[in-house]
Protein backbone atom coordinates (compact mmCIF):
# COMPACT_ATOMS: atom_id res chain seq x y z
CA UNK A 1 9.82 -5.27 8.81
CA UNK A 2 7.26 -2.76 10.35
CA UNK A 3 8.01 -3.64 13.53
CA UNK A 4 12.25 -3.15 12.21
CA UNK A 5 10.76 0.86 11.10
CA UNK A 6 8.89 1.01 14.50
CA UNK A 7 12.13 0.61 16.09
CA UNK A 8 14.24 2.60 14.17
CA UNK A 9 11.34 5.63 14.84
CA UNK A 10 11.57 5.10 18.33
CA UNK A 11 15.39 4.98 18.74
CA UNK A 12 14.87 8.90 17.08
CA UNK A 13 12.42 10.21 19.46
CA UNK A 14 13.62 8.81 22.63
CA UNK A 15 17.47 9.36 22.01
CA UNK A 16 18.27 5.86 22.30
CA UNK A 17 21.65 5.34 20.25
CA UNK A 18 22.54 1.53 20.96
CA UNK A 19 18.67 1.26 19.35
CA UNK A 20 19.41 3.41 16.59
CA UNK A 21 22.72 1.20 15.35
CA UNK A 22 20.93 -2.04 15.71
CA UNK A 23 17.47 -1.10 13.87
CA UNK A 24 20.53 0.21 11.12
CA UNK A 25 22.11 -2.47 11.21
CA UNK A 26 19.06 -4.67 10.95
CA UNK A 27 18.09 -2.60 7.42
CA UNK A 28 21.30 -3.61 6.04
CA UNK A 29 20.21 -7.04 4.44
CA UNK A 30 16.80 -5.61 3.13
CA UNK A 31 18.67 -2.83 1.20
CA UNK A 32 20.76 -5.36 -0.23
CA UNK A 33 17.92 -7.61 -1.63
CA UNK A 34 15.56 -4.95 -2.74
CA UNK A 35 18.65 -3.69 -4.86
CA UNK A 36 19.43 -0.74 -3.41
CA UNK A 37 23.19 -0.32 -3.92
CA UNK A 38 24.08 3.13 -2.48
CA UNK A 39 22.40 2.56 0.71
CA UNK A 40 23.57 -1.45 0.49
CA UNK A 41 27.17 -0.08 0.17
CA UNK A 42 26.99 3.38 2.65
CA UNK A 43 25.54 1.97 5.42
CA UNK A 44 27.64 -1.04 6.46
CA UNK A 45 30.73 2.12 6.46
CA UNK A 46 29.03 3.70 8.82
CA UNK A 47 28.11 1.10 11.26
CA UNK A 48 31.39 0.47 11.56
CA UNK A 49 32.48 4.05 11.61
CA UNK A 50 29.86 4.47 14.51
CA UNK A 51 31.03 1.47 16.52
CA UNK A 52 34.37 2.90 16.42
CA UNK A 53 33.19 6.05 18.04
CA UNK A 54 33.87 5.29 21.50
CA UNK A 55 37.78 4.39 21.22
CA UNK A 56 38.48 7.24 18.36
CA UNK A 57 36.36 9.91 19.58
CA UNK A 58 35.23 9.10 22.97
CA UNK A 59 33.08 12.84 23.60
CA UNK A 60 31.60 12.55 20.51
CA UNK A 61 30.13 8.95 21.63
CA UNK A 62 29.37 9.84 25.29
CA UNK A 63 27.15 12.81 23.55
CA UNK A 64 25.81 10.33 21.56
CA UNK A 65 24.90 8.09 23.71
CA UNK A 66 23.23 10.96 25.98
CA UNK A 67 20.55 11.10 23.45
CA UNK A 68 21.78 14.15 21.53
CA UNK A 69 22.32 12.33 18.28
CA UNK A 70 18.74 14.03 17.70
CA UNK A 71 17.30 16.85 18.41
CA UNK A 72 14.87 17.89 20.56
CA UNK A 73 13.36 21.40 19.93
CA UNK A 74 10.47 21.15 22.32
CA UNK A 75 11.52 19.23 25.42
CA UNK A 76 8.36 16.58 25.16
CA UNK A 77 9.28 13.15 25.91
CA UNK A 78 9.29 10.82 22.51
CA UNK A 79 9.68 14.15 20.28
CA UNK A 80 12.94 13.88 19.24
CA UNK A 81 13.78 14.29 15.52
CA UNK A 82 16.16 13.39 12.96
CA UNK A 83 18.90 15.96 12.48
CA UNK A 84 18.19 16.93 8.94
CA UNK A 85 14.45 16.26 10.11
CA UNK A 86 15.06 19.51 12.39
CA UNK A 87 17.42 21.49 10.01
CA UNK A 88 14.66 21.08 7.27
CA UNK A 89 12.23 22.69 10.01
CA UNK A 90 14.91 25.23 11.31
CA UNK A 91 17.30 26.87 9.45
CA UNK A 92 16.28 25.91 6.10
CA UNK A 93 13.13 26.84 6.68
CA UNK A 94 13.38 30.40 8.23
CA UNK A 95 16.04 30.83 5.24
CA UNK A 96 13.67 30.31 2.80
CA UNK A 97 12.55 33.75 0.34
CA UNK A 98 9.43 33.44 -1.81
CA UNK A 99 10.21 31.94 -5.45
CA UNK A 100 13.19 30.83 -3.72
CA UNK A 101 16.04 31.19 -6.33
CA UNK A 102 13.50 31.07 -8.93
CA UNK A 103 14.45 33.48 -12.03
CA UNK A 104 17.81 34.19 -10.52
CA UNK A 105 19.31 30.64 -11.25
CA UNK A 106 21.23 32.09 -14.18
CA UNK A 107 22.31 34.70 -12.65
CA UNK A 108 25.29 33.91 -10.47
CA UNK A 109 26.03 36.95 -8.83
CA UNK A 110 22.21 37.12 -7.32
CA UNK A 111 22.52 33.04 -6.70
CA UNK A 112 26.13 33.83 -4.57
CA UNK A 113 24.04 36.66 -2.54
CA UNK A 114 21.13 34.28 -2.08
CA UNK A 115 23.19 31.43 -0.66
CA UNK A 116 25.28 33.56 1.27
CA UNK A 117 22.59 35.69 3.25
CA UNK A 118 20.60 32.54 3.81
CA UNK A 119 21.85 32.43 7.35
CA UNK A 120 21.37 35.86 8.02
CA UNK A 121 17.86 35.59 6.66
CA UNK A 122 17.22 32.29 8.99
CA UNK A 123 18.30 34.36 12.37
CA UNK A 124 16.10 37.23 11.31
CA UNK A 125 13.26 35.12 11.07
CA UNK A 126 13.78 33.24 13.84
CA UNK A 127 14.10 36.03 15.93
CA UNK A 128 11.17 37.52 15.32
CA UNK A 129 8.98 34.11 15.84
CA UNK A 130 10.63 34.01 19.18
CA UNK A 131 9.79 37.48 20.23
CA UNK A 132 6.27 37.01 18.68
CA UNK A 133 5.24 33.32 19.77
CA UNK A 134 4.02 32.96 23.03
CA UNK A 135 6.78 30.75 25.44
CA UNK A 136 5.71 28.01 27.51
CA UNK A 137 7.80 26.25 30.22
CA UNK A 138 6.06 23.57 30.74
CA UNK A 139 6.43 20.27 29.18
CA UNK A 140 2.78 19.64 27.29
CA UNK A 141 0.94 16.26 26.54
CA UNK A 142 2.64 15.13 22.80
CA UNK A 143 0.98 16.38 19.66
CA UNK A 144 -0.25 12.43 18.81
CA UNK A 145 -1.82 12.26 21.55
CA UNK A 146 -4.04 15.26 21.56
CA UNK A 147 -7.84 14.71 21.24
CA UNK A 148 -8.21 15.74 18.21
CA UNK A 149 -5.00 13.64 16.63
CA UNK A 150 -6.14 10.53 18.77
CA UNK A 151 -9.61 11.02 17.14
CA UNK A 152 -8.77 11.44 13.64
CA UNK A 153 -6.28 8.31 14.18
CA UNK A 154 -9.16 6.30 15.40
CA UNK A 155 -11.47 7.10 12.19
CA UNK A 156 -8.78 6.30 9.87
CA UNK A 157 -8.51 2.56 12.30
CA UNK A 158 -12.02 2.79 12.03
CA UNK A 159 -12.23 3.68 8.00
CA UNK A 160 -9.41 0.86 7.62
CA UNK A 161 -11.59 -2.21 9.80
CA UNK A 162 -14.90 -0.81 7.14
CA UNK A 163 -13.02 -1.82 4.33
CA UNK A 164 -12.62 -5.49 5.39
CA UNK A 165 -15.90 -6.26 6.68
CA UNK A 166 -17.78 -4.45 3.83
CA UNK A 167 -14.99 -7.06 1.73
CA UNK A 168 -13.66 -4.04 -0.04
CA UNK A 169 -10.68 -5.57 0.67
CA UNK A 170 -9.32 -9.31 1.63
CA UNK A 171 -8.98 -9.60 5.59
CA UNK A 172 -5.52 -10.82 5.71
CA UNK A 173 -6.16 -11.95 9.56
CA UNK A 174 -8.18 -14.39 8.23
CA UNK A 175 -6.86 -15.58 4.98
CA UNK A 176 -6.18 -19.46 4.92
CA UNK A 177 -3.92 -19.13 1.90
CA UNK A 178 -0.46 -20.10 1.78
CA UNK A 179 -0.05 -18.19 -0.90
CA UNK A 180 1.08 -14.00 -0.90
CA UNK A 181 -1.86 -12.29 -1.52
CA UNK A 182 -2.36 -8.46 -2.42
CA UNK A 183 -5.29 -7.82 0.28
CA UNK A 184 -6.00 -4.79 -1.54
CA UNK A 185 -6.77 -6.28 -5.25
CA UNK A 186 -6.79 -10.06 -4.06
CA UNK A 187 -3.75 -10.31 -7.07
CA UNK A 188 -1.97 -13.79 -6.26
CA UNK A 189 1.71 -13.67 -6.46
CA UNK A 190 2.76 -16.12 -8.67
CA UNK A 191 4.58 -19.13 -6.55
CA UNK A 192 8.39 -18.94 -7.73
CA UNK A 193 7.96 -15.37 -7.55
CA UNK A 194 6.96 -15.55 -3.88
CA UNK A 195 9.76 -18.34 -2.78
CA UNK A 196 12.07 -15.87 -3.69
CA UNK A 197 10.44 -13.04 -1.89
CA UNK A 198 9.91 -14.90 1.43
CA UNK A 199 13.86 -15.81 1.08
CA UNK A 200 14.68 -12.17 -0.24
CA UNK A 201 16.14 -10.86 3.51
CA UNK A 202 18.43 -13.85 4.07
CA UNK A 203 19.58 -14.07 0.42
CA UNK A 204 20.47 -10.40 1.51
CA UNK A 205 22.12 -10.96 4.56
CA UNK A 206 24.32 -13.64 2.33
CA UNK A 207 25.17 -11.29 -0.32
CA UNK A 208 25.65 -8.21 2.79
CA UNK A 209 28.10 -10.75 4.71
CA UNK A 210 30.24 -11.26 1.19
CA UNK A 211 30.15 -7.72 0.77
CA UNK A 212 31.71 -7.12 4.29
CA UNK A 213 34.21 -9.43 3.77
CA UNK A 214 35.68 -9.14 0.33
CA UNK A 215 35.40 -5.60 0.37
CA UNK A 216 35.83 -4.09 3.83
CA UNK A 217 38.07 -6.23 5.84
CA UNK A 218 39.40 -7.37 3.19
CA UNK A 219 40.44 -6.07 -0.65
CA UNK A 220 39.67 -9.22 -2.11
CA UNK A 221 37.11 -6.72 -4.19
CA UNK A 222 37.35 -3.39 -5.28
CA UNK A 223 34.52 -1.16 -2.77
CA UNK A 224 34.01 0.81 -6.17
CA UNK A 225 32.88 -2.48 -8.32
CA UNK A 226 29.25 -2.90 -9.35
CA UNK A 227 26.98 -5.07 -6.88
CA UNK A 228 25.03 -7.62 -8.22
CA UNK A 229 21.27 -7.31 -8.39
CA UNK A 230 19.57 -10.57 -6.87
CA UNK A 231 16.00 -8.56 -8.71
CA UNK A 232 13.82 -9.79 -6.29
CA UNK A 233 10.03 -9.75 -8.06
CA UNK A 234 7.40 -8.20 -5.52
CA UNK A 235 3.52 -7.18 -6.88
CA UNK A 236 4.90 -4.74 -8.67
CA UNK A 237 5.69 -7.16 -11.12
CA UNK A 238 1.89 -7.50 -11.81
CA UNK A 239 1.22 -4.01 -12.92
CA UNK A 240 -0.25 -3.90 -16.10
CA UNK A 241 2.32 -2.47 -18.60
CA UNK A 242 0.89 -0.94 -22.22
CA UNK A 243 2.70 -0.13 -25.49
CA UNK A 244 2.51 3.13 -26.53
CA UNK A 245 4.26 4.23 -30.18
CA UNK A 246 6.86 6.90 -29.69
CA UNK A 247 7.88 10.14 -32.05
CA UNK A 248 10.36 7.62 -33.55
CA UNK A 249 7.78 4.81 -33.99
CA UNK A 250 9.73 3.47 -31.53
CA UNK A 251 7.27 1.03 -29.13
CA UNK A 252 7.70 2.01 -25.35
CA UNK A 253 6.22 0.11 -22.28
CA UNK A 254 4.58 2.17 -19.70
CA UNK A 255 3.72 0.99 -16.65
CA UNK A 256 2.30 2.58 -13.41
CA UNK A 257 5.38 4.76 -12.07
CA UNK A 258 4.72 6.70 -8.97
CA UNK A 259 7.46 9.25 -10.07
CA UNK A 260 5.57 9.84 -13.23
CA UNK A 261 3.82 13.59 -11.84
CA UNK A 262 7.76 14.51 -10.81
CA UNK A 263 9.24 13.60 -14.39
CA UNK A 264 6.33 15.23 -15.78
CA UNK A 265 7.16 18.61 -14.17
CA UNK A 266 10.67 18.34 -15.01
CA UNK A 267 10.38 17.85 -18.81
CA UNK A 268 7.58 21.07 -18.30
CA UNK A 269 10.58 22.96 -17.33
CA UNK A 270 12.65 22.29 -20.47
CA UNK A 271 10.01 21.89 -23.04
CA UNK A 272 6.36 23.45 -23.81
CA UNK A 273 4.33 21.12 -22.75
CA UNK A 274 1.16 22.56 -22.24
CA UNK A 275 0.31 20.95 -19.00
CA UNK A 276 -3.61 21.85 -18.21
CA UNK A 277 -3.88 19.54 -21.16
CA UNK A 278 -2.16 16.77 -20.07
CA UNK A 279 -3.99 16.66 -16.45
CA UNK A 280 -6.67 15.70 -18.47
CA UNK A 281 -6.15 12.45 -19.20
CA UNK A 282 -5.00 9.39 -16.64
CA UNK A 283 -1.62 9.87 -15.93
CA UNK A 284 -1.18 6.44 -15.83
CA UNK A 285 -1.41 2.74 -18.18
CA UNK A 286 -5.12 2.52 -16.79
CA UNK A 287 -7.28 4.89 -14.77
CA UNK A 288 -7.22 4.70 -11.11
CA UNK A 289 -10.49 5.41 -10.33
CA UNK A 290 -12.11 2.33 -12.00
CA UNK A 291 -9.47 0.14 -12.22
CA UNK A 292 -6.59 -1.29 -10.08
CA UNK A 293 -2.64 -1.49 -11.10
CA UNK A 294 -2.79 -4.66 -12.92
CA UNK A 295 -5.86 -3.96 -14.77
CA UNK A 296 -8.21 -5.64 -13.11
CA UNK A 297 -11.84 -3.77 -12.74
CA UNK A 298 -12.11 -2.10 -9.36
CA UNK A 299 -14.49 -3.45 -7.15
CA UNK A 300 -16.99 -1.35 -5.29
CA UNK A 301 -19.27 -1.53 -2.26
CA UNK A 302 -22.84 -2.16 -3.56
CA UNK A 303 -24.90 -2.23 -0.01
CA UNK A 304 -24.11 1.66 0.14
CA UNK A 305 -25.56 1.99 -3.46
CA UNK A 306 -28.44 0.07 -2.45
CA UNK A 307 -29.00 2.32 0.95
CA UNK A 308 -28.69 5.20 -1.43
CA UNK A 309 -31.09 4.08 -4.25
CA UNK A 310 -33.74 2.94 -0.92
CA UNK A 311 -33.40 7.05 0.56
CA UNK A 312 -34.48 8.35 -2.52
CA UNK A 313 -37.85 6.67 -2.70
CA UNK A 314 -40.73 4.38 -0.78
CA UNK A 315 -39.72 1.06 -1.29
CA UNK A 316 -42.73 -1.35 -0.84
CA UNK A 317 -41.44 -4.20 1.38
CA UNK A 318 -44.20 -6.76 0.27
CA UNK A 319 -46.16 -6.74 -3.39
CA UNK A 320 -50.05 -7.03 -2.99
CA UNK A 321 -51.54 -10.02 -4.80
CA UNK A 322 -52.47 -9.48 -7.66
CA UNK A 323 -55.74 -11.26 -9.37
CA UNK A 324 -54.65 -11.67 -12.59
CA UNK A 325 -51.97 -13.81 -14.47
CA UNK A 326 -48.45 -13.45 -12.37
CA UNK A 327 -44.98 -14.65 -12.57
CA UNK A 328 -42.63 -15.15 -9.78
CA UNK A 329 -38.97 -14.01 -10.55
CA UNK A 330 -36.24 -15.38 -8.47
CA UNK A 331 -32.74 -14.29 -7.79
CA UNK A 332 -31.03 -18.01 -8.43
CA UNK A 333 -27.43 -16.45 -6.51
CA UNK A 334 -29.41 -15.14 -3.66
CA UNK A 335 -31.68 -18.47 -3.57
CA UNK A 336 -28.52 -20.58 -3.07
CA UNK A 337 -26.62 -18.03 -0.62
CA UNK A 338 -29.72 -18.56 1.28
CA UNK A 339 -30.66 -22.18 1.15
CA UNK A 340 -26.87 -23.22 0.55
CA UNK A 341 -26.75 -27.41 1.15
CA UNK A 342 -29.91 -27.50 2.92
CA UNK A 343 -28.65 -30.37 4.81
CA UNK A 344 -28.64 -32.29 1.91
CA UNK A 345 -26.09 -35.40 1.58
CA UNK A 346 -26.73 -36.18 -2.42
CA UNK A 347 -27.13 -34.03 -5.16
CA UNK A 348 -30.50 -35.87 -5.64
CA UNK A 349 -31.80 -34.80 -2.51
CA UNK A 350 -30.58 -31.36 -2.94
CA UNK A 351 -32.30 -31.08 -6.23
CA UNK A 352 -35.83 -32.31 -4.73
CA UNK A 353 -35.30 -29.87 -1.89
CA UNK A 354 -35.14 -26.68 -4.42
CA UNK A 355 -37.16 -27.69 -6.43
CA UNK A 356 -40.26 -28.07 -3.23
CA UNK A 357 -38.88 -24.65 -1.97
CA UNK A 358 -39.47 -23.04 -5.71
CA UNK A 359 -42.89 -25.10 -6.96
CA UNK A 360 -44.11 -23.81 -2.63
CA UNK A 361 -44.56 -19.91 -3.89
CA UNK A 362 -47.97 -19.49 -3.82
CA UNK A 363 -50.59 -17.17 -6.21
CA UNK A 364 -48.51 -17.57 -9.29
CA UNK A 365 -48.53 -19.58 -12.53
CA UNK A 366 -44.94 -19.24 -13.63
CA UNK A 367 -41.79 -19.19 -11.48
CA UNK A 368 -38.61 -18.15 -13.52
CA UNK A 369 -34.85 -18.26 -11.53
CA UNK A 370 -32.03 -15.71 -13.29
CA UNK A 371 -28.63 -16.59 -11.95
CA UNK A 372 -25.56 -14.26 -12.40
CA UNK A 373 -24.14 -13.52 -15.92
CA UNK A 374 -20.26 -13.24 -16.20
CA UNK A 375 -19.84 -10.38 -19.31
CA UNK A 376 -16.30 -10.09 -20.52
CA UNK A 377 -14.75 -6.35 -19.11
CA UNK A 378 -16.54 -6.37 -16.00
CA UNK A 379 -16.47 -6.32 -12.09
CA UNK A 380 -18.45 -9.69 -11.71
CA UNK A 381 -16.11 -11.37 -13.91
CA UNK A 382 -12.88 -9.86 -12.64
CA UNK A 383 -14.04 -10.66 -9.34
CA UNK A 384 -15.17 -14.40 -10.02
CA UNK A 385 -11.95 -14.68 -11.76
CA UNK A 386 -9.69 -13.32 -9.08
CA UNK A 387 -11.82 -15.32 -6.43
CA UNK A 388 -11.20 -18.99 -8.46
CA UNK A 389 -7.34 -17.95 -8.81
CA UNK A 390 -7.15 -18.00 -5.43
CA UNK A 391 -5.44 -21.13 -4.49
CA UNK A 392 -7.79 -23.51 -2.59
CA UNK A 393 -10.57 -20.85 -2.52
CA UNK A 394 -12.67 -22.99 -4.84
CA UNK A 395 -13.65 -26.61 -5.25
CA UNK A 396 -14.62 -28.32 -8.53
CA UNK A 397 -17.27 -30.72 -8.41
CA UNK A 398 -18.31 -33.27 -11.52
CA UNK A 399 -21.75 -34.25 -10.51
CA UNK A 400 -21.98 -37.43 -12.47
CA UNK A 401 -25.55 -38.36 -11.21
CA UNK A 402 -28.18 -37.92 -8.28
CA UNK A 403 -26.16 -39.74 -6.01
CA UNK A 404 -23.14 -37.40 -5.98
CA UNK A 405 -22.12 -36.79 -2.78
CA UNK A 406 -22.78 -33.15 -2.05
CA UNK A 407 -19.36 -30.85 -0.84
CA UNK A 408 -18.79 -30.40 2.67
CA UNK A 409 -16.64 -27.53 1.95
CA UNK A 410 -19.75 -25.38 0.73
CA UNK A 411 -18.20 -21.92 0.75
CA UNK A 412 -15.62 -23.15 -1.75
CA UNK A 413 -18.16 -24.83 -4.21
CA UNK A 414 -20.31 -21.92 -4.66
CA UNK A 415 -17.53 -19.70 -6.90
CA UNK A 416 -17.84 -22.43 -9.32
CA UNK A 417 -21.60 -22.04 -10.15
């Protein structure tokens, strides 16, 4: 699919309009299984509208296929734009007045003079950026690939690579999972879920092809009639949802809605809703900035907490011995990350191992290990619990006695502990 919207970009800035129908065309059965019906029914009407071009309106096509199906306001190569791309930047832009038709919107005779000056408004302005903007005749190096663009481009890359080897996020080059994993909160998609998914663009392309047939070659089916949803289930399915009790003790579900800020402002319009108020609190089911989507606690980079923490003060690297009666505290996770099998083959023999590395600290009378606690609410436990849902990320052991064979498969025995 990214390399489907690469495609389509490029067919825009180059001019290329053979590439531009078939990166359409190619949409076509994703629209249809992601249950989008105006584009699912639009767009197959005007491919074929468009492939029609050449024998209907023959100049239209040749101009087409010349490139000029977008436009090109500079003259750099690969800067070509989409046609309401460039009116946006043009004409509705130069035509714009402050407030816009702000406070006049009830008014219709100032709302008939607004609209109808708006092109008058667009050539004065654009006159006066052309006699006050500097011309240049030569063709310049593209605006991407600048120094400054191509540097800020390579510390996002670079920003982006930080977050998977700091495992801040799942590197999905090197997953081993069969399963569809959100890199991002290491969420699992549940498996029926994902069959369907993975089979969502050809049970699309089925249900485009039936469309095609039944209702434009044919009139087996009305164009106007409902399309059926195939309500494919993607991770958005595993945001967390709350109940919240409504003026009419009503309960509502309220999940994380990225259109939530734009509803907001529209019901600000029409009622008073005093919003400094209501930018006070999480505008969504859980707050962002210690938690993800699906509720799960978000999970931080502690080596830049510990660099921090080691700035702000001498940290001795070594204890001096001390004369009197000491005990030796040991970090039982770290001990293990560090040791790990120790070659061992048996349990047994892993056992005596530790227990000669532990009883070998020297000047002390008491050695006590702490190993990780798992509290209920909190990163540690979200994160050992996302880790073991992960499917063959962990391996159970029952060690029934010293000679229990010890796991080849380390890495995957050590969530379990």
């Amino acid at each position: 699919m990214v390399k489907l919207l690469l495609q389509f970009v490029k067919a825009e800035r180059t001019g290329n309009w053979e590439l531009h129908l078939s990166s359409v065309s190619a949409m076509v059965p994703h629209f249809f299984a992601m249950d989008r019906p105006n584009y699912a029914c639009w767009l197959p009407v005007y491919i074929m509208d468009m492939r029609q071009l050449a024998t209907k309106h023959p100049q239209v096509h040749q101009e087409f296929a010349n490139g000029y199906h977008a436009v090109s306001r500079s003259g750099k190569p690969f800067a070509q734009v989409w046609t309401d791309m460039a009116l946006e930047q043009t004409i509705n832009a130069d035509s714009k007045s402050k407030g816009g038709i702000i406070g006049i919107s009830q008014n219709p005779g100032a709302l008939d003079r607004w609209f109808l000056t708006s092109h008058e408004r667009a050539s004065v302005t654009t006159a006066l950026k052309k006699m006050f903007t500097q011309e240049h005749d030569h063709v310049d190096i593209h605006k991407e690939a600048g120094a400054k663009r191509v540097a800020r481009d390579e510390g996002d890359v670079q920003k982006l690579v930080s977050c998977f080897t700091t495992e801040l996020m799942a590197n999905p080059f090197t997953q081993e999972s069969e399963s569809l994993v959100n890199f991002a909160t290491g969420v699992v998609l549940p498996n029926d879920s994902a069959d369907v998914l993975i089979r969502s663009t050809e049970k699309g392309r089925e249900q485009m092809n039936t469309f095609v047939e039944s209702r434009l070659n044919t009139n087996q089916v009305s164009f106007w009639d409902p399309i059926s949803k195939l309500e494919v289930k993607t991770f958005e399915s595993t945001t967390r949802k709350i109940q919240v009790k409504a003026v009419n003790d009503k309960l509502v579900t309220v999940g994380a809605d990225r259109e939530l800020f734009g509803r907001l402002l529209i019901a600000a319009n029409v009622r008073q809703i005093n919003l400094k108020e209501v930018f006070s609190y999480e505008l969504s089911p859980v707050p962002f900035s210690l938690a993800y989507q699906d509720g799960s606690l978000r999970k931080t980079n502690k080596s830049t907490l510990a660099a921090l923490l080691e700035s702000k003060g001498n940290v001795c690297p070594r204890l001096e011995p001390f004369p009197r009666y000491t005990i030796h505290l040991i970090d039982g996770m770290a001990l293990v990350q560090v040791l790990k099998s120790v070659g061992s083959s048996t349990f047994g023999e892993l056992a005596s191992k530790y227990f000669k590395a532990i009883t070998s600290l020297a000047n002390c009378k008491e050695v006590h290990i702490v190993f990780d606690q798992y509290w209920d609410a909190s990163i540690k436990a979200g994160e050992r619990a996302r880790r073991g849902s992960l499917p063959n990320a962990s391996l159970e052991v029952k060690i029934h006695g010293p000679s229990t064979p010890v796991p080849k498969q380390w890495g995957k025995y050590i969530p379990n502990l």
